[in-house]
C-alpha atoms as a PDB file:
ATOM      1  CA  UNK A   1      73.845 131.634-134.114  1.00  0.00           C
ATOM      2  CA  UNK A   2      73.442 135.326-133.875  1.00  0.00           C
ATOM      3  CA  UNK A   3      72.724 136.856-130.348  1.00  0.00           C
ATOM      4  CA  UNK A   4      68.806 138.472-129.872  1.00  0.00           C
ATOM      5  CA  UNK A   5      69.096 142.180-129.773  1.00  0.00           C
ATOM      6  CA  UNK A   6      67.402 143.853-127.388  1.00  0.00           C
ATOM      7  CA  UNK A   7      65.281 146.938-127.791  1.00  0.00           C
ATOM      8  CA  UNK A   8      63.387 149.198-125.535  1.00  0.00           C
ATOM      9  CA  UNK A   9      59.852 150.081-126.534  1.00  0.00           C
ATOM     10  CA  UNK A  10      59.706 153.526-125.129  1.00  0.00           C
ATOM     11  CA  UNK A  11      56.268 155.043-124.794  1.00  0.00           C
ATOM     12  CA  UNK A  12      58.094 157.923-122.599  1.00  0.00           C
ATOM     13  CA  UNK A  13      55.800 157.541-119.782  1.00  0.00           C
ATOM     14  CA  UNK A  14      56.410 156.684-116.301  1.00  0.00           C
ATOM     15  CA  UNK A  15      57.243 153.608-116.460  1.00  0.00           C
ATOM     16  CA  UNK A  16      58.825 153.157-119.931  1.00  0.00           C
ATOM     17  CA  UNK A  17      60.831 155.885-118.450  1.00  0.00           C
ATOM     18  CA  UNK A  18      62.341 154.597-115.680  1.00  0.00           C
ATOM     19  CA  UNK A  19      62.913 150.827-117.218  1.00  0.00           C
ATOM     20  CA  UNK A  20      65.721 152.968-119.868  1.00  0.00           C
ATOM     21  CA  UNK A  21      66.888 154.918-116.831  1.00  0.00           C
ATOM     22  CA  UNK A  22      67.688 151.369-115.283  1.00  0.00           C
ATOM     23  CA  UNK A  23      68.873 149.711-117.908  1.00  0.00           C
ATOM     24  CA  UNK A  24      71.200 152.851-118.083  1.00  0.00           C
ATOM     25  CA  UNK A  25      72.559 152.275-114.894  1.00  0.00           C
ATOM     26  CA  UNK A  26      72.692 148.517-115.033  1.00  0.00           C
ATOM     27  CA  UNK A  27      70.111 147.932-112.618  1.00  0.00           C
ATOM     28  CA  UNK A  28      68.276 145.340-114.290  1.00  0.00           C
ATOM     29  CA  UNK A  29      69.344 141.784-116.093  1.00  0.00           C
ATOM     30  CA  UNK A  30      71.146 142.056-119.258  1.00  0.00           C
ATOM     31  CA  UNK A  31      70.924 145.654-118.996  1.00  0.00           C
ATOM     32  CA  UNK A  32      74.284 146.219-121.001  1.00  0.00           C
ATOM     33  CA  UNK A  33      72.760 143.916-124.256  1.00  0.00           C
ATOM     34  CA  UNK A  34      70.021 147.035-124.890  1.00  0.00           C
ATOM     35  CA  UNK A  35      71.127 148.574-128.351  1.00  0.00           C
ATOM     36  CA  UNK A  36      68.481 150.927-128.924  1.00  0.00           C
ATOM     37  CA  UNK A  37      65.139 152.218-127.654  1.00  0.00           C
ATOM     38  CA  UNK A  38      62.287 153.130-130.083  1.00  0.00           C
ATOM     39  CA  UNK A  39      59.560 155.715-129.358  1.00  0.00           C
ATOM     40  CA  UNK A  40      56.344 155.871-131.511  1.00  0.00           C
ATOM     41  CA  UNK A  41      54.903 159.017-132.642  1.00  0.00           C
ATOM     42  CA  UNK A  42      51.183 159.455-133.136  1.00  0.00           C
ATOM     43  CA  UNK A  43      52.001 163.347-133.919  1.00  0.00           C
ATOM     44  CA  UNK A  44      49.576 163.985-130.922  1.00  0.00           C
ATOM     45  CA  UNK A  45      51.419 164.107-127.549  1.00  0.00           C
ATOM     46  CA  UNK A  46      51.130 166.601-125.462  1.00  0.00           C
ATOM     47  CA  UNK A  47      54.543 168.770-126.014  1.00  0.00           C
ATOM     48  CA  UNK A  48      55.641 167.855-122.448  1.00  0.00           C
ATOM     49  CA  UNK A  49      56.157 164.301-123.819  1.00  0.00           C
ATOM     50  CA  UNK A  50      58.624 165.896-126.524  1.00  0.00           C
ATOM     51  CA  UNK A  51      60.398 168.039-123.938  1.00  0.00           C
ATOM     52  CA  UNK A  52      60.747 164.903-121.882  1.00  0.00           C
ATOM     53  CA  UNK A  53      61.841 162.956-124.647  1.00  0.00           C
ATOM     54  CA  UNK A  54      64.453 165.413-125.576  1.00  0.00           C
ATOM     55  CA  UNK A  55      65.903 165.315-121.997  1.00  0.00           C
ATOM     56  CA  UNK A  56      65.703 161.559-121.620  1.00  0.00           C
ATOM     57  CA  UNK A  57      67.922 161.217-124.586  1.00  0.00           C
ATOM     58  CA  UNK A  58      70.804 162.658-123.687  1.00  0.00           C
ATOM     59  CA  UNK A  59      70.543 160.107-120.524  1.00  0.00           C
ATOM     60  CA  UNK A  60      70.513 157.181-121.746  1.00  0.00           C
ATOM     61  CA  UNK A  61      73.997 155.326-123.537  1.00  0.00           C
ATOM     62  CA  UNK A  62      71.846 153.930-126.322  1.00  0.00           C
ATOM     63  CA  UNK A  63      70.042 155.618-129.316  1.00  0.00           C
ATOM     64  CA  UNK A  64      66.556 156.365-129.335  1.00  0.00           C
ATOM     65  CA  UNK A  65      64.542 155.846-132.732  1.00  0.00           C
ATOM     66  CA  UNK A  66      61.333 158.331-133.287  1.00  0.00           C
ATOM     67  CA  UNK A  67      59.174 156.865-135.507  1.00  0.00           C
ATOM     68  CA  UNK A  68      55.527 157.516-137.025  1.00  0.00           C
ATOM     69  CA  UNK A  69      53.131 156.377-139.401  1.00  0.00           C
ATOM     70  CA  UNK A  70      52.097 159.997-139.931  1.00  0.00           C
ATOM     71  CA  UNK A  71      49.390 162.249-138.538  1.00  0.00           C
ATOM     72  CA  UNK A  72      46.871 160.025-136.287  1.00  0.00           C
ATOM     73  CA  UNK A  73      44.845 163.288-136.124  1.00  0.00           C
ATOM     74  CA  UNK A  74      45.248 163.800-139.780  1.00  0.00           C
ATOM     75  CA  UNK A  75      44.134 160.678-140.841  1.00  0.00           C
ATOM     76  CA  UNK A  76      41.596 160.102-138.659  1.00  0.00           C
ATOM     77  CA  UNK A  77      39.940 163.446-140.036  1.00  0.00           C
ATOM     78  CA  UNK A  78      40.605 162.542-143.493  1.00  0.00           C
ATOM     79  CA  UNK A  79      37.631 161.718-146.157  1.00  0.00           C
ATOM     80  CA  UNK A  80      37.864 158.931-148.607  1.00  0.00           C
ATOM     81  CA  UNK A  81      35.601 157.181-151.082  1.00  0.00           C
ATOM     82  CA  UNK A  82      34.913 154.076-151.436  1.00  0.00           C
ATOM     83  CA  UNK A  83      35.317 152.158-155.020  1.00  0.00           C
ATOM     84  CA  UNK A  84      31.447 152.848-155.708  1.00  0.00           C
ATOM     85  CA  UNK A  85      31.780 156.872-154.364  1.00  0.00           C
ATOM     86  CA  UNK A  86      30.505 156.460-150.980  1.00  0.00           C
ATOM     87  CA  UNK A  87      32.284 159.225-148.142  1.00  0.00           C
ATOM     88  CA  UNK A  88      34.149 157.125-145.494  1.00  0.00           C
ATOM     89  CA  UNK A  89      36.828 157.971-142.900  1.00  0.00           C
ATOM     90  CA  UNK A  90      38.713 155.874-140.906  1.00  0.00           C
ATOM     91  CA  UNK A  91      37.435 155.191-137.498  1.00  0.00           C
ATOM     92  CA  UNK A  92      41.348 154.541-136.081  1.00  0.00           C
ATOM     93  CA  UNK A  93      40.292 155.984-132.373  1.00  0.00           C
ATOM     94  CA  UNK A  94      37.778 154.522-130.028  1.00  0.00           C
ATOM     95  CA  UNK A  95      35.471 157.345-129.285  1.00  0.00           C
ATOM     96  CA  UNK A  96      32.187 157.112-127.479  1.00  0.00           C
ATOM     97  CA  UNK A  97      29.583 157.675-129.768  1.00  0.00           C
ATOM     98  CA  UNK A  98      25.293 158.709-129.691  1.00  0.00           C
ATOM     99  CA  UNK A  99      23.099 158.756-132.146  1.00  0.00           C
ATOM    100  CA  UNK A 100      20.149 160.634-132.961  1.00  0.00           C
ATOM    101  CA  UNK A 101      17.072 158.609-130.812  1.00  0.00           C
ATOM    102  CA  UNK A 102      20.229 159.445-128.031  1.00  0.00           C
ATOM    103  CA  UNK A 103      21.374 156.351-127.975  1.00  0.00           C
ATOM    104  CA  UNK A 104      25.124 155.977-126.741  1.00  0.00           C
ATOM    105  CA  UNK A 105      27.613 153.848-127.932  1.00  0.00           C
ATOM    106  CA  UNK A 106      31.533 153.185-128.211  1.00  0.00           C
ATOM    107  CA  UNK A 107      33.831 151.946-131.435  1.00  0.00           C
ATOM    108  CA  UNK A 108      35.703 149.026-130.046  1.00  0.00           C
ATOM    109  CA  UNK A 109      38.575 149.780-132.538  1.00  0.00           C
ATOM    110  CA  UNK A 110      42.165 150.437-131.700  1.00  0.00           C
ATOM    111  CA  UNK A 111      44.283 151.359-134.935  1.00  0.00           C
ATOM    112  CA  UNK A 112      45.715 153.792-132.916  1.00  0.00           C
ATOM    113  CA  UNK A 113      47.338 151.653-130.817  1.00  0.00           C
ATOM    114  CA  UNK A 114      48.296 148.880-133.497  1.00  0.00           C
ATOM    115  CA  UNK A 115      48.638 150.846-136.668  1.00  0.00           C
ATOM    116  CA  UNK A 116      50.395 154.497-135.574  1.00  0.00           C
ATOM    117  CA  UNK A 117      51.882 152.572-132.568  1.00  0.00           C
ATOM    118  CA  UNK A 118      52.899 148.880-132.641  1.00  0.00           C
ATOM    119  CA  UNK A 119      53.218 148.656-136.634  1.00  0.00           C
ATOM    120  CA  UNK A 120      56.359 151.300-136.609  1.00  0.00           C
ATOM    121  CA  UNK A 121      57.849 149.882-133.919  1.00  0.00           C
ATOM    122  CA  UNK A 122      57.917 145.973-135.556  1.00  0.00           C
ATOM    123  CA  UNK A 123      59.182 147.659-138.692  1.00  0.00           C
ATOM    124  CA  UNK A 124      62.257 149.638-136.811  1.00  0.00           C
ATOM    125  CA  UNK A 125      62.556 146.729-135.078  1.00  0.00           C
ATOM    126  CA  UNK A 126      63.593 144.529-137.836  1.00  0.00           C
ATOM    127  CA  UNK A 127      64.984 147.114-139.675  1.00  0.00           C
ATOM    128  CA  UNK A 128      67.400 147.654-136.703  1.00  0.00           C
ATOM    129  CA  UNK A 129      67.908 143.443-135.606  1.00  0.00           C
ATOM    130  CA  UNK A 130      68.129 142.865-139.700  1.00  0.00           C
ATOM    131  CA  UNK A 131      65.007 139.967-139.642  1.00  0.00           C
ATOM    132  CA  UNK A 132      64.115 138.594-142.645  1.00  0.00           C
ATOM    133  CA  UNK A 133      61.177 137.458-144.384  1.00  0.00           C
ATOM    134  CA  UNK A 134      59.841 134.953-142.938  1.00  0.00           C
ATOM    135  CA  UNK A 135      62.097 134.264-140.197  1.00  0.00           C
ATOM    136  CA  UNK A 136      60.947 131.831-136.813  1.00  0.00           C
ATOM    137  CA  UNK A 137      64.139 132.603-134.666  1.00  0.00           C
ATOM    138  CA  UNK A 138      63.914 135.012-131.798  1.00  0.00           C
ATOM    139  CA  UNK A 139      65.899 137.719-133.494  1.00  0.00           C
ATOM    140  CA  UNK A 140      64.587 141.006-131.270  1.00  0.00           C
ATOM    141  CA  UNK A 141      64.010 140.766-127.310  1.00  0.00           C
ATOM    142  CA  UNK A 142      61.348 143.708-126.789  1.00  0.00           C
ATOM    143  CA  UNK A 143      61.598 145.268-123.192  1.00  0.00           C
ATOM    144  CA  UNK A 144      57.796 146.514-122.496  1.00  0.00           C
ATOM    145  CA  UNK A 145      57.701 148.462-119.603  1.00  0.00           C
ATOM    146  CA  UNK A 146      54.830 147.515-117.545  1.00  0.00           C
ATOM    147  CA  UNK A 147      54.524 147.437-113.950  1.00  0.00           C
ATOM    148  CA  UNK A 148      52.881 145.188-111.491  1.00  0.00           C
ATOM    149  CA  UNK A 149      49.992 147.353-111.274  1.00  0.00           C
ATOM    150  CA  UNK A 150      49.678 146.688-115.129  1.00  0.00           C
ATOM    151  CA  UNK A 151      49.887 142.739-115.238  1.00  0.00           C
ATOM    152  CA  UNK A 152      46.583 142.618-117.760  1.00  0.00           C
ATOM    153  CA  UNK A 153      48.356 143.896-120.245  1.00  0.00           C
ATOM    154  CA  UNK A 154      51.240 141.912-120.733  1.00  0.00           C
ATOM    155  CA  UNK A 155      51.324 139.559-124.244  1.00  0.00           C
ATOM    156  CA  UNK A 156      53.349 137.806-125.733  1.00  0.00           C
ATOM    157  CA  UNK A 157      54.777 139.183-129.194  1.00  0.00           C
ATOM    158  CA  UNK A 158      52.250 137.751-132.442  1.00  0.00           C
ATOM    159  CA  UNK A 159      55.527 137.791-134.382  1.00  0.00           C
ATOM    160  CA  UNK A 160      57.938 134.645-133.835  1.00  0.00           C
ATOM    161  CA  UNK A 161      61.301 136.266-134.553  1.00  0.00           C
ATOM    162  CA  UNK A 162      60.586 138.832-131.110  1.00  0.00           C
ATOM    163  CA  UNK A 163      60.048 137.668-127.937  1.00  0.00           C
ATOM    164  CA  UNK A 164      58.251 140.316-124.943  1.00  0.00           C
ATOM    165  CA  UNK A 165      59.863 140.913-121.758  1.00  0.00           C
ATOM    166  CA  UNK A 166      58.539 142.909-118.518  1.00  0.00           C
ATOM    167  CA  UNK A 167      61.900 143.487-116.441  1.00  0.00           C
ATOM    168  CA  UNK A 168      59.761 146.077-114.000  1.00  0.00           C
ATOM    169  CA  UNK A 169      57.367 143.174-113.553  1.00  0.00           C
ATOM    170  CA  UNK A 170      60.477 140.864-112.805  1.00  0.00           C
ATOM    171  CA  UNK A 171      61.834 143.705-110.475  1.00  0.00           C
ATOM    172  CA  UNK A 172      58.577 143.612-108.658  1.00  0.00           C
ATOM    173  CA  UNK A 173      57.869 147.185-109.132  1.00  0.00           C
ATOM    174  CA  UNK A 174      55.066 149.258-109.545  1.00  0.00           C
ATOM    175  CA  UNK A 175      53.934 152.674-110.765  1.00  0.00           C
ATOM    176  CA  UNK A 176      54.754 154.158-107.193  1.00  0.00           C
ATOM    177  CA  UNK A 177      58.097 152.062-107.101  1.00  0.00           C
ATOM    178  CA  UNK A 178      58.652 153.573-110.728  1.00  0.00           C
ATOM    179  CA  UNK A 179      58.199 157.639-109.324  1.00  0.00           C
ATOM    180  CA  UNK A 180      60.168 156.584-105.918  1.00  0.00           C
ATOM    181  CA  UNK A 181      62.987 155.482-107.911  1.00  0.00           C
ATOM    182  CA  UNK A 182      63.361 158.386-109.955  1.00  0.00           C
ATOM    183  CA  UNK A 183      62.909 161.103-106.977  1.00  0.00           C
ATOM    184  CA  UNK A 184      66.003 158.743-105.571  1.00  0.00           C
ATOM    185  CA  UNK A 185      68.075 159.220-108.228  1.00  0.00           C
ATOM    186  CA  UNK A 186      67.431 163.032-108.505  1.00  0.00           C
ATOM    187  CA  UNK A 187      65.764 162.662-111.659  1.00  0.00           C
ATOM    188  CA  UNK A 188      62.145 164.337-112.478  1.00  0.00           C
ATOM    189  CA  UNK A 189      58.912 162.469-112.836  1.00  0.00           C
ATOM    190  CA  UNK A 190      58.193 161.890-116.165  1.00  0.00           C
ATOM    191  CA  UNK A 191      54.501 163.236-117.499  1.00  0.00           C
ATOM    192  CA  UNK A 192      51.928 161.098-118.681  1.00  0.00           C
ATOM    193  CA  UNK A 193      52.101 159.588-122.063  1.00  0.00           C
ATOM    194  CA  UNK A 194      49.115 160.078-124.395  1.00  0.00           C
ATOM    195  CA  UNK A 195      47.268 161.358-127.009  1.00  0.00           C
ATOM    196  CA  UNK A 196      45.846 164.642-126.167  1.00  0.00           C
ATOM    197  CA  UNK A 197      42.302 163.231-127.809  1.00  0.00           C
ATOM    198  CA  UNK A 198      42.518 159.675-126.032  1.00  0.00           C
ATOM    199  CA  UNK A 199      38.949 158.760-125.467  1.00  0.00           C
ATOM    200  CA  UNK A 200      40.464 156.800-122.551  1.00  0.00           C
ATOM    201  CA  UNK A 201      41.471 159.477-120.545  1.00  0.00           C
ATOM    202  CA  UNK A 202      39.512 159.592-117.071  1.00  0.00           C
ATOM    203  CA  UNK A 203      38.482 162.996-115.684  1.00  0.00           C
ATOM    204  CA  UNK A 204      41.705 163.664-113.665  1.00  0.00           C
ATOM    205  CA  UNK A 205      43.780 163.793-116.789  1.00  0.00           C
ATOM    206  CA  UNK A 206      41.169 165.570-118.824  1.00  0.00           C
ATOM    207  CA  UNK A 207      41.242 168.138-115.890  1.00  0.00           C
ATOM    208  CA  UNK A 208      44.898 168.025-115.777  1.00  0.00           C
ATOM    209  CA  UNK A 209      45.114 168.864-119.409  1.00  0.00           C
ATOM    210  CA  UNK A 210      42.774 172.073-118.741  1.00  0.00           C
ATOM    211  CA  UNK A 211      44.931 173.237-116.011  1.00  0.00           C
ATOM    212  CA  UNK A 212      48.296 172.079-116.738  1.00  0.00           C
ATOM    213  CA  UNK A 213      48.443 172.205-120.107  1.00  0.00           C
ATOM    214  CA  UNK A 214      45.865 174.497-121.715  1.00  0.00           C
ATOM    215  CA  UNK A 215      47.273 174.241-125.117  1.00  0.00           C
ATOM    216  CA  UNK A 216      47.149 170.549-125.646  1.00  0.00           C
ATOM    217  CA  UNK A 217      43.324 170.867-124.247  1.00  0.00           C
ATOM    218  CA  UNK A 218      42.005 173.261-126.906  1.00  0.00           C
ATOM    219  CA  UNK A 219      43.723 171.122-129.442  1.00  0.00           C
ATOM    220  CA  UNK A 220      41.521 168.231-128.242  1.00  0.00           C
ATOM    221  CA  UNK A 221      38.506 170.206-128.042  1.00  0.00           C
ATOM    222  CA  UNK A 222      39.508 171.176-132.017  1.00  0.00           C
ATOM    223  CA  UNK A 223      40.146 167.443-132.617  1.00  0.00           C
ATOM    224  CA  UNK A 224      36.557 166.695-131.370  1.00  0.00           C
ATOM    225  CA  UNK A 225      34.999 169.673-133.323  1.00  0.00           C
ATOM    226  CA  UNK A 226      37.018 168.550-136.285  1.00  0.00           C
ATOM    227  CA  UNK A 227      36.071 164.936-135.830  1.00  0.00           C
ATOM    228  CA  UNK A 228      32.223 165.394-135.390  1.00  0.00           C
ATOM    229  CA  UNK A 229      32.446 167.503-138.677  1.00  0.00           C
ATOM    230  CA  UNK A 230      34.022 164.401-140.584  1.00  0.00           C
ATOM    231  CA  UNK A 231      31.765 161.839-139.289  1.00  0.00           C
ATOM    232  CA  UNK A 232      28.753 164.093-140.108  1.00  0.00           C
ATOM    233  CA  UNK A 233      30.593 164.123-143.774  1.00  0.00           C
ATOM    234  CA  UNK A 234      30.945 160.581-144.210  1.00  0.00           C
ATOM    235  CA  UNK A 235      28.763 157.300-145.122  1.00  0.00           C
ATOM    236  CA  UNK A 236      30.631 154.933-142.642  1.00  0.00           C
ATOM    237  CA  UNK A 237      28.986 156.146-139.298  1.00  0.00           C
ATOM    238  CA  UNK A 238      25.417 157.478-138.378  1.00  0.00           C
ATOM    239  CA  UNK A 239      25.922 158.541-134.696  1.00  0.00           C
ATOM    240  CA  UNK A 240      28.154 161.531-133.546  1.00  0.00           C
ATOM    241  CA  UNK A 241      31.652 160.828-131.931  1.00  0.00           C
ATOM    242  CA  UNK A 242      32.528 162.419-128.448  1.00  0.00           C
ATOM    243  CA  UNK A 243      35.928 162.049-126.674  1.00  0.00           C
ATOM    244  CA  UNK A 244      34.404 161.932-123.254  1.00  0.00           C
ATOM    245  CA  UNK A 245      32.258 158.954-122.426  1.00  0.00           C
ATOM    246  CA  UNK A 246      29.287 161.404-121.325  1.00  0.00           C
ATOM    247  CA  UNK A 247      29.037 162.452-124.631  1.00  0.00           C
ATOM    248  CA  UNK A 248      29.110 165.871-123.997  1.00  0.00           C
ATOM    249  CA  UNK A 249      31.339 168.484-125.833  1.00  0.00           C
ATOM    250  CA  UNK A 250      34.649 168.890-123.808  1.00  0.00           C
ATOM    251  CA  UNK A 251      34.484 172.685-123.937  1.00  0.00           C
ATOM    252  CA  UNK A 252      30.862 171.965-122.056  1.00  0.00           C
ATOM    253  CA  UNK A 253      32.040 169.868-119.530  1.00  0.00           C
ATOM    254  CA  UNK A 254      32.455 170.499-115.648  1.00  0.00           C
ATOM    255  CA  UNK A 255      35.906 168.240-114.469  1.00  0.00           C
ATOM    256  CA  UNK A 256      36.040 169.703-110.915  1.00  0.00           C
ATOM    257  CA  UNK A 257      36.421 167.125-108.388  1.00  0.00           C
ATOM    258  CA  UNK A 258      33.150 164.850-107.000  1.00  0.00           C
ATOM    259  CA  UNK A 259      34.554 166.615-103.478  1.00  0.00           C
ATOM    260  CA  UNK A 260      34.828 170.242-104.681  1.00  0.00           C
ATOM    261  CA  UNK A 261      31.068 169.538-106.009  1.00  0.00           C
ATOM    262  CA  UNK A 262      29.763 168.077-103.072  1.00  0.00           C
ATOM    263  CA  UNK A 263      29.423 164.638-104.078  1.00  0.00           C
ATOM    264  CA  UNK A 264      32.173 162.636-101.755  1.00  0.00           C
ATOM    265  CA  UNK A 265      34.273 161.013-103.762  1.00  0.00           C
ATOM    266  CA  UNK A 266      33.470 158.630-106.970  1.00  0.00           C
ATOM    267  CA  UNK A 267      35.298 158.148-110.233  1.00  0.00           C
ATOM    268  CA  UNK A 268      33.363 156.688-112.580  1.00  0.00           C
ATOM    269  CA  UNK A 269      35.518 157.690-115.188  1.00  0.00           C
ATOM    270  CA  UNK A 270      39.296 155.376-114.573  1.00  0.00           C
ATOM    271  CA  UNK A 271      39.342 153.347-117.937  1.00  0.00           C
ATOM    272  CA  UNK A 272      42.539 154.347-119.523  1.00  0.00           C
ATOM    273  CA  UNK A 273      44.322 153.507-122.790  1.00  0.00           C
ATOM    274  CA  UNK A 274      45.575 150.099-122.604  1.00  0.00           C
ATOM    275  CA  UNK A 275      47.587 150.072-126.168  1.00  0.00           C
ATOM    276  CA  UNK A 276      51.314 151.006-125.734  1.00  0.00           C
ATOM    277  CA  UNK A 277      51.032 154.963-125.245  1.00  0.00           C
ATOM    278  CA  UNK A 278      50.672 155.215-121.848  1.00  0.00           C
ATOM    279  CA  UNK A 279      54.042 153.072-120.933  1.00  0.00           C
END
């Protein structure tokens, strides 16, 4: 019977990060079985997360796949018609979302997470372990890297021939544990891994986006724009979309600190993507 092969999913984040760092130096269980690592492209990271990416793979002993579905910005912009000649466009990102009596709202929806993020992955994935139709054996062991901190999102694969594991989890480590271990090993920290439109972005990252990276910022604010300007084209949706659960235009919005405005501290703002970006 032919041996599981084990593959990385490798979001490029902090933690993703420092699980293929590990596994490069043999610091976690089966380390030396890991053939390849595979990194999902929505077309929208931040170009930190490409600069990282670049250095990161001349690190690591295995090869690192980039994949994509496309354009998540593209597509989600893009209008169709429907078999009778009604506008439509999909509605792959969960924004927040008010309508006209002011009324606010969210799409529960995730195809950015399953179809520009988990979809190419299962196909490289089988493409690279060779799976076949219909197959039941475990043919792929999928390293996820999720910390401690993380524990509600680990799942078990849908798809019989691949089987999940969480070696930080089994190392007991968490996001801090992940940064420590990198500043030990002389290694930078890895930036965040994200869309630069993710709805789930709290005001810290939104403010780090601003400040850090200015250019990944506007191009949100033109998503939004851009966005607003579809939905207002098409039949599918009545209420305006807004990145920023306030739903206020980003370019309006004030992301200093509760501190700096005089309002202690409160953060009312900390959901965050839970798909497979921000690993």
């Amino acid at each position: 019977m032919t041996e599981p092969v084990h593959i990385i999913s490798l979001g490029a984040g902090v933690q993703s990060s420092t699980m293929a760092l590990m596994a490069a130096k043999g610091e976690l269980p089966e380390s030396d079985k890991v053939k390849a690592a595979i990194f999902a492209d929505t077309q929208a990271e931040p170009k930190s997360v490409y600069r990282w990416l670049d250095w990161l793979e001349t690190k690591l002993p295995f090869p690192v796949y980039r994949v994509t579905a496309g354009s998540l910005a593209k597509d989600s912009l893009k209008i169709r018609l429907t078999k009778d000649g009604r506008k439509f466009s999909k509605t792959h990102i969960p924004f927040f979302t008010l309508s006209a009596e002011g009324q606010q709202g969210k799409i529960p929806h995730r195809g950015c997470t399953f179809d520009f993020k988990i979809k190419p992955i299962l196909k490289k994935q089988r493409e690279i372990a060779g799976i076949k139709r219909g197959q039941k054996t475990i043919g792929v062991i999928s390293w996820v890297g999720i910390s401690l901190d993380e524990v509600r999102r680990m799942k078990p694969s849908r798809d019989p021939w691949a089987k999940n594991i969480w070696p930080l989890i089994d190392a007991k480590m968490n996001r801090h544990d992940c940064i420590a271990w990198m500043e030990r090993n002389g290694y930078p920290k890895p930036p965040r891994s994200a869309c630069v439109f993710c709805p789930f972005h709290n005001n810290h990252e939104w403010r780090r986006l601003k400040t850090e990276e200015p250019e990944a910022f506007n191009d949100a604010v033109d998503f939004e724009k851009k966005l607003q300007a579809a939905k207002a084209t098409s039949q599918n949706i009545a209420s305006t979309p807004f990145l920023h659960r306030s739903c206020i235009p980003l370019d309006k919005i004030d992301f200093s600190t509760d501190i700096e405005r005089g309002q202690g501290e409160l953060n009312l703002f900390n959901n965050e993507c839970e798909g497979m970006c921000g690993v």
